[in-house]
PDB file of N, CA and C in Angstrom:
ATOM      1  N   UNK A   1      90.966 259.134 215.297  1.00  0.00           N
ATOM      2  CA  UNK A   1      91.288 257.766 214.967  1.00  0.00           C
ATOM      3  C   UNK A   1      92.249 257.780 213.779  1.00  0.00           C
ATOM      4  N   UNK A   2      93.265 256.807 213.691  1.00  0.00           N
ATOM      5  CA  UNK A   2      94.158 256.738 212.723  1.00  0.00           C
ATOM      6  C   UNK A   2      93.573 255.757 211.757  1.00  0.00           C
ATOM      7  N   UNK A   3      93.890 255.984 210.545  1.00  0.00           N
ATOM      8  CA  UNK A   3      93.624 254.739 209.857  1.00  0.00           C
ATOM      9  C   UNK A   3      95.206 254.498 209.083  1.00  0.00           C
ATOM     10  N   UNK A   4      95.035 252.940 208.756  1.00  0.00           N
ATOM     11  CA  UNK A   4      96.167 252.751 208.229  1.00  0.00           C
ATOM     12  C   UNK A   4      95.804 252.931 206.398  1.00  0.00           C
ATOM     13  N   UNK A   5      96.879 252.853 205.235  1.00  0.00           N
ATOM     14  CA  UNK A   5      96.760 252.840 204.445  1.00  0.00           C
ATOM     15  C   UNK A   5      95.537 251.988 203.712  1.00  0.00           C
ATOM     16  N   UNK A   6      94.908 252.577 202.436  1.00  0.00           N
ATOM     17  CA  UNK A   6      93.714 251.652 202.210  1.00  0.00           C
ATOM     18  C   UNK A   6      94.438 250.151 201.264  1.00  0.00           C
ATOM     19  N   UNK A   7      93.628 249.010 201.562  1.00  0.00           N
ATOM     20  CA  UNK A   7      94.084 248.397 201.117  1.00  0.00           C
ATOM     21  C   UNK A   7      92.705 247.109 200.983  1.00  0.00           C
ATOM     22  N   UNK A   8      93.071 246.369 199.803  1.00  0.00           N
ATOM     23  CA  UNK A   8      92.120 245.729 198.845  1.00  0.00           C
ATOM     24  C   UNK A   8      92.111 244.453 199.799  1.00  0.00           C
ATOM     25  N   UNK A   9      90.740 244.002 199.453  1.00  0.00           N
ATOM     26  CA  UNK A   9      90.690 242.500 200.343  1.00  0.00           C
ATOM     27  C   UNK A   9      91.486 241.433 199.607  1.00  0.00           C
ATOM     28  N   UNK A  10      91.874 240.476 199.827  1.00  0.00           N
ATOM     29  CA  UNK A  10      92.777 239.246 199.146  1.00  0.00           C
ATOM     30  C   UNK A  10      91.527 237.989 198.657  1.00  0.00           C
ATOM     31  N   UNK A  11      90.346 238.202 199.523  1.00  0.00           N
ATOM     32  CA  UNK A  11      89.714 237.033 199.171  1.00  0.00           C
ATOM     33  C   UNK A  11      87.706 237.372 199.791  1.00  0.00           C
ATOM     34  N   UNK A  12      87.132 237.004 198.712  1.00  0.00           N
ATOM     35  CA  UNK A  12      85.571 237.801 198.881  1.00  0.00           C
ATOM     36  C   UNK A  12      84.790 236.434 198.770  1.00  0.00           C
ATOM     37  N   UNK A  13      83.874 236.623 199.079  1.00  0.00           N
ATOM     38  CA  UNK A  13      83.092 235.314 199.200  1.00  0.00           C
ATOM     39  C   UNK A  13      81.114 235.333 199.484  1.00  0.00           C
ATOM     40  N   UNK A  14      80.367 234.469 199.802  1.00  0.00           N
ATOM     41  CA  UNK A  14      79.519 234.232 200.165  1.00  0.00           C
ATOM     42  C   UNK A  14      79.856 232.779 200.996  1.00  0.00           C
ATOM     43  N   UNK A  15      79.167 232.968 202.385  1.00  0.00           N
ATOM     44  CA  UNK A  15      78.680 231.972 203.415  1.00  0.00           C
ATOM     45  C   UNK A  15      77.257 231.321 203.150  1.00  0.00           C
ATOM     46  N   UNK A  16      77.679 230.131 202.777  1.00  0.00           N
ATOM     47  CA  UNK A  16      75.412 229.926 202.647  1.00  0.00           C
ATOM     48  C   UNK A  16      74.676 229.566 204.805  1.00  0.00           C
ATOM     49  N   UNK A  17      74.155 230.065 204.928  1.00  0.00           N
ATOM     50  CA  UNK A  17      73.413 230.168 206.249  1.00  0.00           C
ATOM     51  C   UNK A  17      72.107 229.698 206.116  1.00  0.00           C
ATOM     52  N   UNK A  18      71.413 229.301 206.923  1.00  0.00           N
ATOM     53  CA  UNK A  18      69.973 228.770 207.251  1.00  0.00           C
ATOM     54  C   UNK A  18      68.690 229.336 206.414  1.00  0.00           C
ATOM     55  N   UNK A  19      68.190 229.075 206.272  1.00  0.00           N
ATOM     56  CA  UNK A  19      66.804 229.702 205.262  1.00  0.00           C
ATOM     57  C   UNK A  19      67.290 229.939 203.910  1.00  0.00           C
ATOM     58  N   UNK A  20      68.202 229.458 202.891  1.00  0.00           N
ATOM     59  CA  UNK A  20      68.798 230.057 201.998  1.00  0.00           C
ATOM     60  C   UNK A  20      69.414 231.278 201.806  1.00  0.00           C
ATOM     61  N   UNK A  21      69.750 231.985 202.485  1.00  0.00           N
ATOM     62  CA  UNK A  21      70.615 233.006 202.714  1.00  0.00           C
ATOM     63  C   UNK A  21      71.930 232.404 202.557  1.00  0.00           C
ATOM     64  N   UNK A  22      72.596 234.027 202.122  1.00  0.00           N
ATOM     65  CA  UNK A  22      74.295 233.762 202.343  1.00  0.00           C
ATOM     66  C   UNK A  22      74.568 235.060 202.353  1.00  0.00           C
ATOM     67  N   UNK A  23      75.558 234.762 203.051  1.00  0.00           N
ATOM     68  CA  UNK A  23      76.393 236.207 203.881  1.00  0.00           C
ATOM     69  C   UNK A  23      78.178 236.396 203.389  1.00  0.00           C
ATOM     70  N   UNK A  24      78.310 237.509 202.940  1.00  0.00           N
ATOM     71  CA  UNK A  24      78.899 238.360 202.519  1.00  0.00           C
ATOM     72  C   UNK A  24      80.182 238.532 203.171  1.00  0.00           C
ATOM     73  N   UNK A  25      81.351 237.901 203.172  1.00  0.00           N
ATOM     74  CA  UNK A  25      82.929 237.997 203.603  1.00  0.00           C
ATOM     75  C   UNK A  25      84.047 238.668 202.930  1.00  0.00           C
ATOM     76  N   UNK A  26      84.709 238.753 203.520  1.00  0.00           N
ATOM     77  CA  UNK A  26      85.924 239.862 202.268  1.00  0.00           C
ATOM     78  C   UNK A  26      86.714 239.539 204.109  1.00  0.00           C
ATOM     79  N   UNK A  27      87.870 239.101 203.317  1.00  0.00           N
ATOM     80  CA  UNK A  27      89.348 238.842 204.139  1.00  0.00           C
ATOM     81  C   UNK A  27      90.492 239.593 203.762  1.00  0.00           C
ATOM     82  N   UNK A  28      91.624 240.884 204.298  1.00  0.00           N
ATOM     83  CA  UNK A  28      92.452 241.281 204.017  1.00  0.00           C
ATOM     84  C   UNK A  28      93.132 241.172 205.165  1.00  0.00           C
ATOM     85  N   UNK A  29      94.849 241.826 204.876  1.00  0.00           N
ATOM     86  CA  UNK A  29      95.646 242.156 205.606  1.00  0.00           C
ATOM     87  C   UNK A  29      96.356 240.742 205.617  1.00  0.00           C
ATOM     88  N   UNK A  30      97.255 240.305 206.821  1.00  0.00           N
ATOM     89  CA  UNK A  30      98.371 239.067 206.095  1.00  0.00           C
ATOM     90  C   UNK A  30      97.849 238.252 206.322  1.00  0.00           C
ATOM     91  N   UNK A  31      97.512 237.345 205.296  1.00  0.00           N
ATOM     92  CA  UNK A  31      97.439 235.588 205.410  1.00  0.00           C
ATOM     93  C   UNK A  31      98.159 235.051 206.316  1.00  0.00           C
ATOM     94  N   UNK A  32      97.533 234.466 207.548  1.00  0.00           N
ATOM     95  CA  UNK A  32      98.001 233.596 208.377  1.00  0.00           C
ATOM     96  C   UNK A  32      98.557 234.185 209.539  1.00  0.00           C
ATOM     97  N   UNK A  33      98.310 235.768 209.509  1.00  0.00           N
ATOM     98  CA  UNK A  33      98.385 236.660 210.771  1.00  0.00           C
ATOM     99  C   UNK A  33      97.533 236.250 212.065  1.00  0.00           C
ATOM    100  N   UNK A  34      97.407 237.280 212.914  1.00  0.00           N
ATOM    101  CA  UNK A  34      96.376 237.189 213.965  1.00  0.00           C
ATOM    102  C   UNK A  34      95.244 237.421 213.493  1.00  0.00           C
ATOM    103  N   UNK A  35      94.331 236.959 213.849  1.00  0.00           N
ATOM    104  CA  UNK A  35      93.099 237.068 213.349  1.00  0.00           C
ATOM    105  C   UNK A  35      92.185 237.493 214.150  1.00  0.00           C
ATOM    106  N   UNK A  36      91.057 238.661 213.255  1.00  0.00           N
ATOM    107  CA  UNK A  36      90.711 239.644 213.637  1.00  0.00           C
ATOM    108  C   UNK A  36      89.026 240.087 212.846  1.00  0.00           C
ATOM    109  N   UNK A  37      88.237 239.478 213.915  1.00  0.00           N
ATOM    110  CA  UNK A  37      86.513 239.808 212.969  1.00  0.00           C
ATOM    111  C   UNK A  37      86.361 240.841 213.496  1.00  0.00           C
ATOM    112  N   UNK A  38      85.685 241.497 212.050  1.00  0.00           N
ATOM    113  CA  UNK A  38      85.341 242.968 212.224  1.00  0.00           C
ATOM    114  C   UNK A  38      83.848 242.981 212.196  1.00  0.00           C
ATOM    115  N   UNK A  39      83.001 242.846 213.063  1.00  0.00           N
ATOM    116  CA  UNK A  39      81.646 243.224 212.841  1.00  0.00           C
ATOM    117  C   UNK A  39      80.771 244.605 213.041  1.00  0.00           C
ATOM    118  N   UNK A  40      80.727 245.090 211.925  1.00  0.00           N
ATOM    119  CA  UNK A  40      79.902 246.448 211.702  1.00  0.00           C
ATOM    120  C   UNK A  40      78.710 246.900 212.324  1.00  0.00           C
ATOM    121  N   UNK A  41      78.482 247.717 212.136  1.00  0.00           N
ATOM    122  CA  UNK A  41      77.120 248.456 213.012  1.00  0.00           C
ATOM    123  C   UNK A  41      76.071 248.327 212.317  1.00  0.00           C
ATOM    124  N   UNK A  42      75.544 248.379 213.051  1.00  0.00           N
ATOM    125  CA  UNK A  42      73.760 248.849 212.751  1.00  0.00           C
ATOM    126  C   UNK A  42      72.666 248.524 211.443  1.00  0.00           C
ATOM    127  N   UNK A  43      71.974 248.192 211.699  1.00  0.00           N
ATOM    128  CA  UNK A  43      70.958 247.351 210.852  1.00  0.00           C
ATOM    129  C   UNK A  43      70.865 248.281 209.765  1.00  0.00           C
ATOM    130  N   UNK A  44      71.096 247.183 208.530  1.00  0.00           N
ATOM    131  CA  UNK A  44      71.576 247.691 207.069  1.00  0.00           C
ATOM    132  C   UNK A  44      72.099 248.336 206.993  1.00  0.00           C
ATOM    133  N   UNK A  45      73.640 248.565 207.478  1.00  0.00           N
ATOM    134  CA  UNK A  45      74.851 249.057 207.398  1.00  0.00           C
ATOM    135  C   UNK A  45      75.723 247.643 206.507  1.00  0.00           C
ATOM    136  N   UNK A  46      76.511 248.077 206.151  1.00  0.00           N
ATOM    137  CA  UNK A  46      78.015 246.978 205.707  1.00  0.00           C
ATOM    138  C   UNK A  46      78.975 247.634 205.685  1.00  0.00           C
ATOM    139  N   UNK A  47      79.727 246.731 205.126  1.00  0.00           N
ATOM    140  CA  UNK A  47      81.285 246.648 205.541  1.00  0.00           C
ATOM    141  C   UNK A  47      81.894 247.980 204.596  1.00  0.00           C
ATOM    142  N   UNK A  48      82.702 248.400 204.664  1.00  0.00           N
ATOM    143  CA  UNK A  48      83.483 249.560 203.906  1.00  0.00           C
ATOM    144  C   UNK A  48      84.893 249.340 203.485  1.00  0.00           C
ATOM    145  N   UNK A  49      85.431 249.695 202.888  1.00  0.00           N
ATOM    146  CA  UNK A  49      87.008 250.179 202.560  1.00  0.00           C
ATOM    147  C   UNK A  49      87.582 250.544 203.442  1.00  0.00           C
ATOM    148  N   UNK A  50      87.017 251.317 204.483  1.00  0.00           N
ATOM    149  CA  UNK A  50      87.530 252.052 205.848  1.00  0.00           C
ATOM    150  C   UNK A  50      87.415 251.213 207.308  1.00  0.00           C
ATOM    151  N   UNK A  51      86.629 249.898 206.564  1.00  0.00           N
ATOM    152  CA  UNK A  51      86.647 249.403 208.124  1.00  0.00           C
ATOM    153  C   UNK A  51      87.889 247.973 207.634  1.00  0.00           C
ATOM    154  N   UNK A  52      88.085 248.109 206.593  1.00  0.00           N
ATOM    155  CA  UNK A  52      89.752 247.161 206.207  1.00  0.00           C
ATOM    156  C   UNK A  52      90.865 247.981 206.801  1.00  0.00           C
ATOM    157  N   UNK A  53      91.225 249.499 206.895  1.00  0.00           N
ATOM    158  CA  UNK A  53      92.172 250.215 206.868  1.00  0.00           C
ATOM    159  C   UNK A  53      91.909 250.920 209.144  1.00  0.00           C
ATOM    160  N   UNK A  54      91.274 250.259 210.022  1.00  0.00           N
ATOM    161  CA  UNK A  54      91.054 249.758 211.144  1.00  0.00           C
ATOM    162  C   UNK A  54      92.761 248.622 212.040  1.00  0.00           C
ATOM    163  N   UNK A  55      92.936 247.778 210.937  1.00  0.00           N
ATOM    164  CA  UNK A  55      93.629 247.061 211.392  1.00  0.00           C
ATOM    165  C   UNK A  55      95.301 247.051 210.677  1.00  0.00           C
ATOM    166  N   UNK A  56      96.222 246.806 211.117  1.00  0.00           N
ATOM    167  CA  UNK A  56      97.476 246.871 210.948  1.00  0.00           C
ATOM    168  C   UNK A  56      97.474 245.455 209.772  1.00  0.00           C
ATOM    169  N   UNK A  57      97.409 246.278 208.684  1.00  0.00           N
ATOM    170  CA  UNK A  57      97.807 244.509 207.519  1.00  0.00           C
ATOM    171  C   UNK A  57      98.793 244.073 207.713  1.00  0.00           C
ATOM    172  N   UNK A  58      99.760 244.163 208.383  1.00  0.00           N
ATOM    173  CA  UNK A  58     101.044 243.685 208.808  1.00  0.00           C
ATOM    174  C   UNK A  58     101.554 242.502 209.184  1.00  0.00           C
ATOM    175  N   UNK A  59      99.801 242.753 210.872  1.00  0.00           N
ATOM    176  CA  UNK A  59      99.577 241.736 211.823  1.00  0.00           C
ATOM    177  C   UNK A  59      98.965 241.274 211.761  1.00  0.00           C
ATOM    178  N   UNK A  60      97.119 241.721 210.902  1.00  0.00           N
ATOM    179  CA  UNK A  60      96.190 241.159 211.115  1.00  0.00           C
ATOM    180  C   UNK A  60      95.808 240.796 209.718  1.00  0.00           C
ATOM    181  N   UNK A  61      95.074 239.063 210.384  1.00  0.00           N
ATOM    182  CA  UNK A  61      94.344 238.637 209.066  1.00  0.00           C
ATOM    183  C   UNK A  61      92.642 238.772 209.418  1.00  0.00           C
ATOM    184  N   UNK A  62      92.500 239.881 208.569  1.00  0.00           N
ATOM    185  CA  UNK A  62      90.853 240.549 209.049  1.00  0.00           C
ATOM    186  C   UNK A  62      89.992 239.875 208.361  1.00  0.00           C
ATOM    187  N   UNK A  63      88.762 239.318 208.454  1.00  0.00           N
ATOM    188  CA  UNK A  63      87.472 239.282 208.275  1.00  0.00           C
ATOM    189  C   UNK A  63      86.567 240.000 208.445  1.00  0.00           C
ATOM    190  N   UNK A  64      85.730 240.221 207.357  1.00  0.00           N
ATOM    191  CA  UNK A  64      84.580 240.774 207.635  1.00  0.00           C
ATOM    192  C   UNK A  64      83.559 240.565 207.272  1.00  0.00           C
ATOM    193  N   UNK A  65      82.589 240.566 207.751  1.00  0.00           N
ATOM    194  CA  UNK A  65      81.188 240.196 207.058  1.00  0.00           C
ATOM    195  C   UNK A  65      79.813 241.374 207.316  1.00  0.00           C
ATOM    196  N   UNK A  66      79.492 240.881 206.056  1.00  0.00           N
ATOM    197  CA  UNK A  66      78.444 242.362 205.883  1.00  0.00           C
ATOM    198  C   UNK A  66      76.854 240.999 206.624  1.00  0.00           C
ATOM    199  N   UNK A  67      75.744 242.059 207.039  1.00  0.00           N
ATOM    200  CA  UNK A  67      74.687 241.193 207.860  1.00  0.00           C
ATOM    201  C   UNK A  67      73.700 241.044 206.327  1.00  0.00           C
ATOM    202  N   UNK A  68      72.478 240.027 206.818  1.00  0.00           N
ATOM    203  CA  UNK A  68      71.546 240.442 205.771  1.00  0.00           C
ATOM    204  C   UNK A  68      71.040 241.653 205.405  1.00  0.00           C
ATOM    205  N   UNK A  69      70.638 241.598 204.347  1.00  0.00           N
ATOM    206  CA  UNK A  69      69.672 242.712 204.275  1.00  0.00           C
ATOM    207  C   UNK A  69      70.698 243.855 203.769  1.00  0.00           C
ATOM    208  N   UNK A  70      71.840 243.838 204.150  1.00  0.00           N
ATOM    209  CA  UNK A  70      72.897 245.494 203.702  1.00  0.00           C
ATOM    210  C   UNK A  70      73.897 245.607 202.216  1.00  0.00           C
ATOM    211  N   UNK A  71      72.734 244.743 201.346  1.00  0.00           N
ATOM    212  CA  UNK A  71      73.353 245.250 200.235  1.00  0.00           C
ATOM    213  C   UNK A  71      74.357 243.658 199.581  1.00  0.00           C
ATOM    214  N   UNK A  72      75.205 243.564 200.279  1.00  0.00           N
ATOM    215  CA  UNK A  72      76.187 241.918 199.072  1.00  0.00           C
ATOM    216  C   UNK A  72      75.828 240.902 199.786  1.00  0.00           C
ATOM    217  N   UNK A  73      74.767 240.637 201.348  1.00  0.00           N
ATOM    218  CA  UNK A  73      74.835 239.542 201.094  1.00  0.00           C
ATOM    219  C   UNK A  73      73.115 239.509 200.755  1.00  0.00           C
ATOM    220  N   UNK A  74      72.607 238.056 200.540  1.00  0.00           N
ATOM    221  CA  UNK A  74      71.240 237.626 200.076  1.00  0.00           C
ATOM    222  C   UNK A  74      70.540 236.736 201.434  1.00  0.00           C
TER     223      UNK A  74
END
């Protein structure tokens, strides 16, 4: 698998969701590109540095969100 260069998210966040929870976002690559959700694996896993560098920042405006329970979100 190739990865492209690493590169920093532009914008991080919390989602508030049902039961008081909130969930964990980080958006990179170009503002107003194609858009592109990245959802990660496996229970209490999250998101990485390496799953930003997946998509062409060129083209894509990526999302990602980490699940409960894996660490940034509550």
């Amino acid at each position: 698998m190739t990865f492209f260069p690493p590169i920093d998210p532009y914008d991080t966040g919390r989602l508030p969701v049902s039961g008081g929870h909130e969930i964990y976002y980080e958006r990179s690559g170009k503002r107003g590109g194609v858009p592109a959700l990245m959802l990660h694996g496996g229970p209490g896993s999250g998101c990485t540095a390496d799953h930003r560098r997946l998509f062409d920042p060129e083209i894509f405006d990526t999302l990602l969100l980490d699940q409960r329970g894996s660490g940034r979100s509550t």
